[in-house]
PDB file of N, CA and C in Angstrom:
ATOM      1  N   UNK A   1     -19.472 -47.608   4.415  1.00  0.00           N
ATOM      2  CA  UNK A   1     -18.080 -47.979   4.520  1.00  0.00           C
ATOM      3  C   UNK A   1     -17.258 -46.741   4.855  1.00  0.00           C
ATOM      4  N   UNK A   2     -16.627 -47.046   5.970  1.00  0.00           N
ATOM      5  CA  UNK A   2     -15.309 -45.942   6.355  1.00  0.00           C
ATOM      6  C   UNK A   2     -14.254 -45.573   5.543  1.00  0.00           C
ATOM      7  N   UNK A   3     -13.971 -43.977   4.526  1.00  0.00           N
ATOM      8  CA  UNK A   3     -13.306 -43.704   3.967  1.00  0.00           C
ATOM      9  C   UNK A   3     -11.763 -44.215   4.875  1.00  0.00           C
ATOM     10  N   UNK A   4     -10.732 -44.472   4.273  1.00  0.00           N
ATOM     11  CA  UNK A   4      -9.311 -44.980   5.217  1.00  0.00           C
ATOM     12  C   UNK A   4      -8.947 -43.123   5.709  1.00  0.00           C
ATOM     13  N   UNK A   5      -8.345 -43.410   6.959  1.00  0.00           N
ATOM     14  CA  UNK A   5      -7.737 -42.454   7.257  1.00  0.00           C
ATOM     15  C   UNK A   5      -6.286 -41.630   6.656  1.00  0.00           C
ATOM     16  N   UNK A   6      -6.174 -40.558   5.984  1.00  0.00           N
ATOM     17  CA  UNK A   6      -4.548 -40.339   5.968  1.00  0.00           C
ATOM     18  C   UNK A   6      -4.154 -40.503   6.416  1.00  0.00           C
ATOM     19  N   UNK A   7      -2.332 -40.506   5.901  1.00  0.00           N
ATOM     20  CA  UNK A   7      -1.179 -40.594   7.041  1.00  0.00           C
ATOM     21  C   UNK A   7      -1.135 -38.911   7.724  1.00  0.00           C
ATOM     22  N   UNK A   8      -0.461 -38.886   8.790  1.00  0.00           N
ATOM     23  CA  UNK A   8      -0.266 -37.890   9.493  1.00  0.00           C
ATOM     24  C   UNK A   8       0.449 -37.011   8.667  1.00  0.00           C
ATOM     25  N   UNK A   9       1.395 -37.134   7.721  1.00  0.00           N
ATOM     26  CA  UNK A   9       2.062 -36.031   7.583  1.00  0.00           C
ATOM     27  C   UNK A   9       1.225 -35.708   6.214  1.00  0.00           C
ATOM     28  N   UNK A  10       0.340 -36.130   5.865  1.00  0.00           N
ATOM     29  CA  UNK A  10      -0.304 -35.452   4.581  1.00  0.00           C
ATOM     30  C   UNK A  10      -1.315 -34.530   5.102  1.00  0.00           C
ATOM     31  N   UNK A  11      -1.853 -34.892   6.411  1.00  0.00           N
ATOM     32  CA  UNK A  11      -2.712 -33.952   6.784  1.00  0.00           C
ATOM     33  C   UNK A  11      -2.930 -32.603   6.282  1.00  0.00           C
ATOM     34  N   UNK A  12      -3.681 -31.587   6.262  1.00  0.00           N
ATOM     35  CA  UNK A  12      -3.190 -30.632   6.128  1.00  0.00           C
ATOM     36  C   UNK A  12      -2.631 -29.902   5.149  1.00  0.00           C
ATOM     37  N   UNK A  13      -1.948 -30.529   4.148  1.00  0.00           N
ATOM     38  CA  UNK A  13      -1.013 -30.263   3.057  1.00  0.00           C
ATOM     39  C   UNK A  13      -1.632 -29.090   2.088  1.00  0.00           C
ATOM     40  N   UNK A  14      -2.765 -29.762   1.740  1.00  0.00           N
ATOM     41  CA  UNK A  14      -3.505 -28.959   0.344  1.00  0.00           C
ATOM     42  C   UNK A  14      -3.737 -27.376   1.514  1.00  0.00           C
ATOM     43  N   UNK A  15      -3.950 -27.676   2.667  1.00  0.00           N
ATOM     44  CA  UNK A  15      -4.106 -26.316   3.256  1.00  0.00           C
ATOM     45  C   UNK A  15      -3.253 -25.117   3.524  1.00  0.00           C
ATOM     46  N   UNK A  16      -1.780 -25.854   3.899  1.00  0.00           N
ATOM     47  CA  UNK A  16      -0.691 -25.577   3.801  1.00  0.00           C
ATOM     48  C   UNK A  16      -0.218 -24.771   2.663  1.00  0.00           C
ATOM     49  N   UNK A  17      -0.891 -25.032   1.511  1.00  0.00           N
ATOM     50  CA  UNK A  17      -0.117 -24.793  -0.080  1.00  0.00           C
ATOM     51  C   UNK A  17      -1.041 -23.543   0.064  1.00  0.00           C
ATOM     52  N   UNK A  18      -2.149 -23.810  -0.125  1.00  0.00           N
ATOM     53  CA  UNK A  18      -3.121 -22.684  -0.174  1.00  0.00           C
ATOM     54  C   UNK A  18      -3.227 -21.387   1.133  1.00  0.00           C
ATOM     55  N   UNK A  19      -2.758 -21.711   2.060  1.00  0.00           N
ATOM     56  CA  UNK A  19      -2.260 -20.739   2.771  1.00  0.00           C
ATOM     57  C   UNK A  19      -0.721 -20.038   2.177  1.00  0.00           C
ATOM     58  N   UNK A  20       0.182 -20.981   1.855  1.00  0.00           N
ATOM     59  CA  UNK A  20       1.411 -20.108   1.696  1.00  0.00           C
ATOM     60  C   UNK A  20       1.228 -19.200   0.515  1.00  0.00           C
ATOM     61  N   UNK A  21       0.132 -19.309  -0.616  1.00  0.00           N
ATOM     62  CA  UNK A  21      -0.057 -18.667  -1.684  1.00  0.00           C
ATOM     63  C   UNK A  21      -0.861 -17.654  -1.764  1.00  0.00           C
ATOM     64  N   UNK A  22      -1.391 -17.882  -0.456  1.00  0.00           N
ATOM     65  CA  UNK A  22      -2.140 -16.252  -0.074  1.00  0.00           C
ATOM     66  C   UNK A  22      -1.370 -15.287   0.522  1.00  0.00           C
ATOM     67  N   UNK A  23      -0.552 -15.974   1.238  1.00  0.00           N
ATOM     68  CA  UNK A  23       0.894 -14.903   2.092  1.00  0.00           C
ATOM     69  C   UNK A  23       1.340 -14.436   0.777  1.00  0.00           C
ATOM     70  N   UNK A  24       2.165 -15.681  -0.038  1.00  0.00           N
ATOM     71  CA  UNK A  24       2.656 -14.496  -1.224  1.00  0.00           C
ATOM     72  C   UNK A  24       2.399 -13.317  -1.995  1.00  0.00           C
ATOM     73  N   UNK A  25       0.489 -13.674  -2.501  1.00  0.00           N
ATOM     74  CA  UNK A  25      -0.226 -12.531  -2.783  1.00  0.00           C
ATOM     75  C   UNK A  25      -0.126 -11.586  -1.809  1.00  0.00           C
ATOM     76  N   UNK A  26      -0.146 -11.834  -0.704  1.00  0.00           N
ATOM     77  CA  UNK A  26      -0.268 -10.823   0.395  1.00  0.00           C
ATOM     78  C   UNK A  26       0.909 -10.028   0.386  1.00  0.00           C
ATOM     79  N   UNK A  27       2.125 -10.688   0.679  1.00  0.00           N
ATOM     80  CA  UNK A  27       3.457 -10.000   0.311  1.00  0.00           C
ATOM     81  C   UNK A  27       3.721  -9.215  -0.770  1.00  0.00           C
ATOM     82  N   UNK A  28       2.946  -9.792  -2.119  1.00  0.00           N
ATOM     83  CA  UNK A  28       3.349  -8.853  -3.139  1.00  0.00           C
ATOM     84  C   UNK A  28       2.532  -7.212  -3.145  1.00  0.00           C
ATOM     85  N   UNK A  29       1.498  -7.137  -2.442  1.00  0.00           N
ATOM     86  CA  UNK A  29       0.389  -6.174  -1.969  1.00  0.00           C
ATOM     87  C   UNK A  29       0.995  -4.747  -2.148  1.00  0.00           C
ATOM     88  N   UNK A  30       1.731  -5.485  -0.520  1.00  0.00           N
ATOM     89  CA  UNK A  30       2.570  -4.035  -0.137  1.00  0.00           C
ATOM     90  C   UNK A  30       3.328  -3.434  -0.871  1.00  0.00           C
ATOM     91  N   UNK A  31       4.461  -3.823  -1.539  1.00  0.00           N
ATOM     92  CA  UNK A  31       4.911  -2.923  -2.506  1.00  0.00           C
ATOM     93  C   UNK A  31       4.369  -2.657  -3.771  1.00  0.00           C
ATOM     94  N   UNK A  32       3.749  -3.550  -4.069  1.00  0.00           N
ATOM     95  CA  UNK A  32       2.559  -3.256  -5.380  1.00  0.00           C
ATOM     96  C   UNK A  32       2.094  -2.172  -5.670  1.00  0.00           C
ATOM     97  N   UNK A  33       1.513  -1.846  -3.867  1.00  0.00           N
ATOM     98  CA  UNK A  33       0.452  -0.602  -3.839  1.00  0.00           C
ATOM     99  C   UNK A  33       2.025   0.318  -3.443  1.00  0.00           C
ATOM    100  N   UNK A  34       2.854   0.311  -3.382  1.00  0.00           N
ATOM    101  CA  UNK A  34       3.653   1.845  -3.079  1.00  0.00           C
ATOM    102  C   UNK A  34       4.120   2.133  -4.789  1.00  0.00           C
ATOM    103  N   UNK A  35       4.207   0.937  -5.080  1.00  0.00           N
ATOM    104  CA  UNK A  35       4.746   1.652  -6.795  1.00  0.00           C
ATOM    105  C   UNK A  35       3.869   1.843  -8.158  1.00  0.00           C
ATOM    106  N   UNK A  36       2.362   1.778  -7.420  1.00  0.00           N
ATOM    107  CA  UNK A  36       1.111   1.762  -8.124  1.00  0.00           C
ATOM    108  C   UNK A  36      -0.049   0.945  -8.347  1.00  0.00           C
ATOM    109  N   UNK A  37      -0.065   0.847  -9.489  1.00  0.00           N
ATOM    110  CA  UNK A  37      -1.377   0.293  -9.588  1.00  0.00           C
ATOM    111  C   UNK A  37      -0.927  -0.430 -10.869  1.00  0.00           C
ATOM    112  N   UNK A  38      -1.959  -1.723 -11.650  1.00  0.00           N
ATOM    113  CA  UNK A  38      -1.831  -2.368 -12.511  1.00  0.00           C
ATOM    114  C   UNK A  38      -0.737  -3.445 -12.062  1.00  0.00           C
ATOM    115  N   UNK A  39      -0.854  -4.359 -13.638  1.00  0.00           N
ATOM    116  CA  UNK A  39       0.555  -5.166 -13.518  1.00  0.00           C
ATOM    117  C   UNK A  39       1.834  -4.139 -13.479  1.00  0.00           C
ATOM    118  N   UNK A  40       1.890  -3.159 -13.538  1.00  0.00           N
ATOM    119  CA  UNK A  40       3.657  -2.481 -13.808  1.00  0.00           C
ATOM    120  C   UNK A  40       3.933  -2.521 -12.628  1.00  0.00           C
ATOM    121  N   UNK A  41       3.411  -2.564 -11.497  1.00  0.00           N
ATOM    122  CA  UNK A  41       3.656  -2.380 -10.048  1.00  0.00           C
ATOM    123  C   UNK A  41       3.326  -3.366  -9.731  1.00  0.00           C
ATOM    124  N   UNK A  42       2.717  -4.453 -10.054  1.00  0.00           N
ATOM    125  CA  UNK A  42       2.980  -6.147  -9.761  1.00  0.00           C
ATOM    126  C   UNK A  42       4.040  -7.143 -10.128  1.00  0.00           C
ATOM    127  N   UNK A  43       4.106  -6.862 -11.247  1.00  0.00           N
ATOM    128  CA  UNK A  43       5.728  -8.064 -11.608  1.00  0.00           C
ATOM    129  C   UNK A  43       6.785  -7.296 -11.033  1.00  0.00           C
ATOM    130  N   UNK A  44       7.186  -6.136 -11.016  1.00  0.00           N
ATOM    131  CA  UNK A  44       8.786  -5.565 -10.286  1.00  0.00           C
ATOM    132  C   UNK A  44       8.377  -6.169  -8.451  1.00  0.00           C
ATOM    133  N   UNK A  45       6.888  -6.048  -7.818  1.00  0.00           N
ATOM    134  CA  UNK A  45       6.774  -6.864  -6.223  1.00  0.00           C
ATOM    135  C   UNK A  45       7.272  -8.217  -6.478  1.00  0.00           C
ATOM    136  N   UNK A  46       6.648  -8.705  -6.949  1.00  0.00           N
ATOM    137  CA  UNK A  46       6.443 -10.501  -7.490  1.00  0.00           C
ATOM    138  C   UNK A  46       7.964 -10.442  -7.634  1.00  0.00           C
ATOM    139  N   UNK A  47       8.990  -9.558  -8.552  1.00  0.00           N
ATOM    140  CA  UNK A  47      10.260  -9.910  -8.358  1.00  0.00           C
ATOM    141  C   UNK A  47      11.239 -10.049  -7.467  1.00  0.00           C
ATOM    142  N   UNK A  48      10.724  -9.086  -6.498  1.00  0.00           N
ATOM    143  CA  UNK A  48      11.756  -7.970  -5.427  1.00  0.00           C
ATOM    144  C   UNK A  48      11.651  -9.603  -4.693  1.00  0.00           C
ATOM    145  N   UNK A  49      10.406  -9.979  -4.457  1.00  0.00           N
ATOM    146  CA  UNK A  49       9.572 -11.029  -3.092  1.00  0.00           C
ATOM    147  C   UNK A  49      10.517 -12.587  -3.772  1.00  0.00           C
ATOM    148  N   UNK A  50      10.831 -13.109  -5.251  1.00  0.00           N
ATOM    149  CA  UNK A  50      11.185 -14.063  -5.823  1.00  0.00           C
ATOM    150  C   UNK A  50      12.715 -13.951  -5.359  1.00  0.00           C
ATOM    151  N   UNK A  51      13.306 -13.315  -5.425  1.00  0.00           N
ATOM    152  CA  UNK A  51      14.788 -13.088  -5.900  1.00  0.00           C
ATOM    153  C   UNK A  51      15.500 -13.923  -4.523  1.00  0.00           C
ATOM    154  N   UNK A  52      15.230 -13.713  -3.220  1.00  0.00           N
ATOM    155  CA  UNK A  52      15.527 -14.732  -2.385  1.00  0.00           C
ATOM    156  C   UNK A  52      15.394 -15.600  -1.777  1.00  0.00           C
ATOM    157  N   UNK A  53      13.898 -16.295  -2.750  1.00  0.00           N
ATOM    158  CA  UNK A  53      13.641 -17.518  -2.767  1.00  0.00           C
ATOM    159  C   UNK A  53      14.609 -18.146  -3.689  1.00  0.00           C
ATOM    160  N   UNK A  54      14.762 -17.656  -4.669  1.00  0.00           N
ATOM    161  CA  UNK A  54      15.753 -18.321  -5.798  1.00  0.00           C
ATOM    162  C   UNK A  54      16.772 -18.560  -5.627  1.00  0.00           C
ATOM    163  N   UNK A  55      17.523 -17.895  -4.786  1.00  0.00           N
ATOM    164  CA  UNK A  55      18.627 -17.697  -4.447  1.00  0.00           C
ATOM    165  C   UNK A  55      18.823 -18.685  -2.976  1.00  0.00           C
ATOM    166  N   UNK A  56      18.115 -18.601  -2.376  1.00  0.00           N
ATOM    167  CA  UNK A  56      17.979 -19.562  -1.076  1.00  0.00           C
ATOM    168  C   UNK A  56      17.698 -21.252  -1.559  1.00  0.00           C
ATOM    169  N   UNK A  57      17.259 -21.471  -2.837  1.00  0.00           N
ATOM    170  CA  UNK A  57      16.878 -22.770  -3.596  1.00  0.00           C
ATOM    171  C   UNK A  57      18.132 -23.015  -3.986  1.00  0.00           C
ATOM    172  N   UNK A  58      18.848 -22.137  -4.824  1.00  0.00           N
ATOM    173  CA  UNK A  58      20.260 -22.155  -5.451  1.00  0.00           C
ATOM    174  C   UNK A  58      21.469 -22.354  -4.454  1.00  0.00           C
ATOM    175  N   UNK A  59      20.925 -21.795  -3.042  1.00  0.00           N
ATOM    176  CA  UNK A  59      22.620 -22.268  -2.163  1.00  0.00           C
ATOM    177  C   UNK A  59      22.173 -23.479  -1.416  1.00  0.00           C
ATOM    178  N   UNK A  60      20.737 -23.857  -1.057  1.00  0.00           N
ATOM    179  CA  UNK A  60      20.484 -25.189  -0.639  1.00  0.00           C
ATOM    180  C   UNK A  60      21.197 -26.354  -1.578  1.00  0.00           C
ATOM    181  N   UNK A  61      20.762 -26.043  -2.277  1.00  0.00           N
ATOM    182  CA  UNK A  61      21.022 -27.561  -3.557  1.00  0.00           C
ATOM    183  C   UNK A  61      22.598 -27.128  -4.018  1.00  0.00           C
ATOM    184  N   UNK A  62      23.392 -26.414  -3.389  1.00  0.00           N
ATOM    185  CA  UNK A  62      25.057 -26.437  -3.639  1.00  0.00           C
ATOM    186  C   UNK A  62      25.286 -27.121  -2.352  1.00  0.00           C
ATOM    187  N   UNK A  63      24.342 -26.659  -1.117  1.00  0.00           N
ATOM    188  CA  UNK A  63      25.071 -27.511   0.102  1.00  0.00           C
ATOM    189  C   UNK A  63      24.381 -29.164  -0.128  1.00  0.00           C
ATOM    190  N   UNK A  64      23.068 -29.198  -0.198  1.00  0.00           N
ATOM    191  CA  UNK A  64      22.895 -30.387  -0.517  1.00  0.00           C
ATOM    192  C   UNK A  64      23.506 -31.191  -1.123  1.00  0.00           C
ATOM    193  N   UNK A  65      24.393 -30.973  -2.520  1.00  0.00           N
ATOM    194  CA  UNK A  65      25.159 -31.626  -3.211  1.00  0.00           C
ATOM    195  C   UNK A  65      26.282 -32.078  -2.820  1.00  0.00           C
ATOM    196  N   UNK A  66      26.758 -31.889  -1.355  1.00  0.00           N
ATOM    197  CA  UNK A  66      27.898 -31.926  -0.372  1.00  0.00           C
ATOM    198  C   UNK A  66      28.982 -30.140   0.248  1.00  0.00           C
ATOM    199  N   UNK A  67      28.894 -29.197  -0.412  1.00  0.00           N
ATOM    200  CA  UNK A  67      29.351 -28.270  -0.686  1.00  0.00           C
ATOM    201  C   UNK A  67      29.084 -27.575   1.270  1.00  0.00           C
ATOM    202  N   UNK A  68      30.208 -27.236   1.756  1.00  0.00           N
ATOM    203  CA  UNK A  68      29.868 -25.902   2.797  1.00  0.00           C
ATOM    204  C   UNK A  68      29.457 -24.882   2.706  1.00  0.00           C
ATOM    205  N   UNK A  69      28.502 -24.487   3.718  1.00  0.00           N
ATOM    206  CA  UNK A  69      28.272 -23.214   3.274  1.00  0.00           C
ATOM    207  C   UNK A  69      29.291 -22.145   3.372  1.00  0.00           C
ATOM    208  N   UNK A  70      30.450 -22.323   4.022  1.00  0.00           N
ATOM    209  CA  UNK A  70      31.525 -21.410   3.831  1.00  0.00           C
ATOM    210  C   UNK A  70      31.920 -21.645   2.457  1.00  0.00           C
ATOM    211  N   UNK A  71      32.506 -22.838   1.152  1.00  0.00           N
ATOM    212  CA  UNK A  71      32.610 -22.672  -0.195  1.00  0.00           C
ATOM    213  C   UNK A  71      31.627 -22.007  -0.593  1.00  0.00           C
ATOM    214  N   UNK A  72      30.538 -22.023  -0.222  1.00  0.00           N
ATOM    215  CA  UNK A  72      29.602 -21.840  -1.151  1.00  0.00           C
ATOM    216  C   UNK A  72      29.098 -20.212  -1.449  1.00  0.00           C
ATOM    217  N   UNK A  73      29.273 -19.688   0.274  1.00  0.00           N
ATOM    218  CA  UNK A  73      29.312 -18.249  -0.091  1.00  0.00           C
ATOM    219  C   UNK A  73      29.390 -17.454  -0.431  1.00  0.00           C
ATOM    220  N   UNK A  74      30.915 -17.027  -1.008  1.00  0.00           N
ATOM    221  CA  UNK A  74      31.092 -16.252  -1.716  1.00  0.00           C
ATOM    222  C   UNK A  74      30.687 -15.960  -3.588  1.00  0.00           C
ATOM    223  N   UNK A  75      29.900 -17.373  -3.998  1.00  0.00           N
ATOM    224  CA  UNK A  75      29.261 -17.457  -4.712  1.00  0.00           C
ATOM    225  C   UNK A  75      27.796 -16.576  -4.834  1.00  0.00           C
ATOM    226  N   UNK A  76      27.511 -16.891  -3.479  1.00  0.00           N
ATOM    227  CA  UNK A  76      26.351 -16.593  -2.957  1.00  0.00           C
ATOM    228  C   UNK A  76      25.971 -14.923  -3.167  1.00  0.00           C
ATOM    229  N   UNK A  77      26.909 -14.447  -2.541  1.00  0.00           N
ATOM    230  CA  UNK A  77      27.366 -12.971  -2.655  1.00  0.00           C
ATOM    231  C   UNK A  77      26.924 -12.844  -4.356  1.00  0.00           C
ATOM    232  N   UNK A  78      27.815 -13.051  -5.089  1.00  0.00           N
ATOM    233  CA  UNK A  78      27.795 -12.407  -5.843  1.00  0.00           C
ATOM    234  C   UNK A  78      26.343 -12.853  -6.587  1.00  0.00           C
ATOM    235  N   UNK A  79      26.018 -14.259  -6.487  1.00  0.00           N
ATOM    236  CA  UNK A  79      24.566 -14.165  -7.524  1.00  0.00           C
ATOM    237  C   UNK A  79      23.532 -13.215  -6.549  1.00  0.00           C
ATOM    238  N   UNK A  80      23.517 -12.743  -5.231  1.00  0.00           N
ATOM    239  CA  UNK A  80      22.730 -12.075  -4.862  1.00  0.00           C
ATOM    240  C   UNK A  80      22.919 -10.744  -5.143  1.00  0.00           C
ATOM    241  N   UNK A  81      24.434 -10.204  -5.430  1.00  0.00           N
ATOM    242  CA  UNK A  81      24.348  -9.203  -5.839  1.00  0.00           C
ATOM    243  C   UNK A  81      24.014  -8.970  -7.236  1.00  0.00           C
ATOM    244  N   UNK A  82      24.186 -10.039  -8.598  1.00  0.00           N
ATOM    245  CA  UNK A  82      23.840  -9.943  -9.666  1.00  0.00           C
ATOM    246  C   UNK A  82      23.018  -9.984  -9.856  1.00  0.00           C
ATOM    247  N   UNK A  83      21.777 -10.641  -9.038  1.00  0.00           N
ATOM    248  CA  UNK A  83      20.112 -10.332  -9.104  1.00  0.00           C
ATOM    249  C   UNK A  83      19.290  -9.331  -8.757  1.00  0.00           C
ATOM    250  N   UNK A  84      19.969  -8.648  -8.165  1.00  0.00           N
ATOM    251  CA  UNK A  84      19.112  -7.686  -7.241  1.00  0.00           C
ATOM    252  C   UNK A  84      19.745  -6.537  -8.365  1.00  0.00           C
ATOM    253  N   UNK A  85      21.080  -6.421  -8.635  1.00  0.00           N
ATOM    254  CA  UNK A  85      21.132  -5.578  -9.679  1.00  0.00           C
ATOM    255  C   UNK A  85      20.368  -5.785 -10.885  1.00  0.00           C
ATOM    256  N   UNK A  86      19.837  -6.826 -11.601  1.00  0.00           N
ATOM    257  CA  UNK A  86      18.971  -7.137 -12.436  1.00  0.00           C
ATOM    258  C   UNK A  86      17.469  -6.586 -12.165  1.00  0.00           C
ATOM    259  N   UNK A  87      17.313  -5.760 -11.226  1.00  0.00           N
ATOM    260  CA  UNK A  87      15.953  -5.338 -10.649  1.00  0.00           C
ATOM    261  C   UNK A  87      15.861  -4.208 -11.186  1.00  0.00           C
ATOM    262  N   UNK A  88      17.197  -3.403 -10.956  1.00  0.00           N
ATOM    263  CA  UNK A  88      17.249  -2.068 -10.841  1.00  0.00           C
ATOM    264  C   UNK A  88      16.410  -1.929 -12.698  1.00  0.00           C
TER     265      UNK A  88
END
């Protein structure tokens, strides 16, 4: 008996996930290795690499909610500047 075929847009998916999570490891690499070795030089990468995903999640879902991205900006500004100062 013939397993059913997926739909088209699931294709792929689980590969998709598992590729984007190797880029991230990959991304966190590079600065990892300039500020050392161990976790102490892994969670400050993992942060630097998070901070504008979070922030890009946080002004989507203000415009999504109806909001412009001109209101929404100057918000924007400042949680990007309050995060990135949270690094230091």
């Amino acid at each position: 008996m013939k397993r059913p075929r997926r739909p088209p847009e699931d294709v792929g998916h689980r590969g998709a996930e598992v590729r984007l999570a190797r880029y991230q490891v990959e991304d966190e690499e590079a600065p990892a290795d300039a500020l050392g070795e161990a976790v102490r030089a892994r969670l400050p990468a993992a942060q630097v690499l998070a901070v504008p995903r979070v922030l890009a999640r946080t002004d989507w879902r203000k415009i999504a909610d109806g909001r412009t991205a001109h209101a929404v900006h100057p918000e924007a500004v400042a949680d990007a500047e309050e995060a990135f100062a949270r690094l230091r």
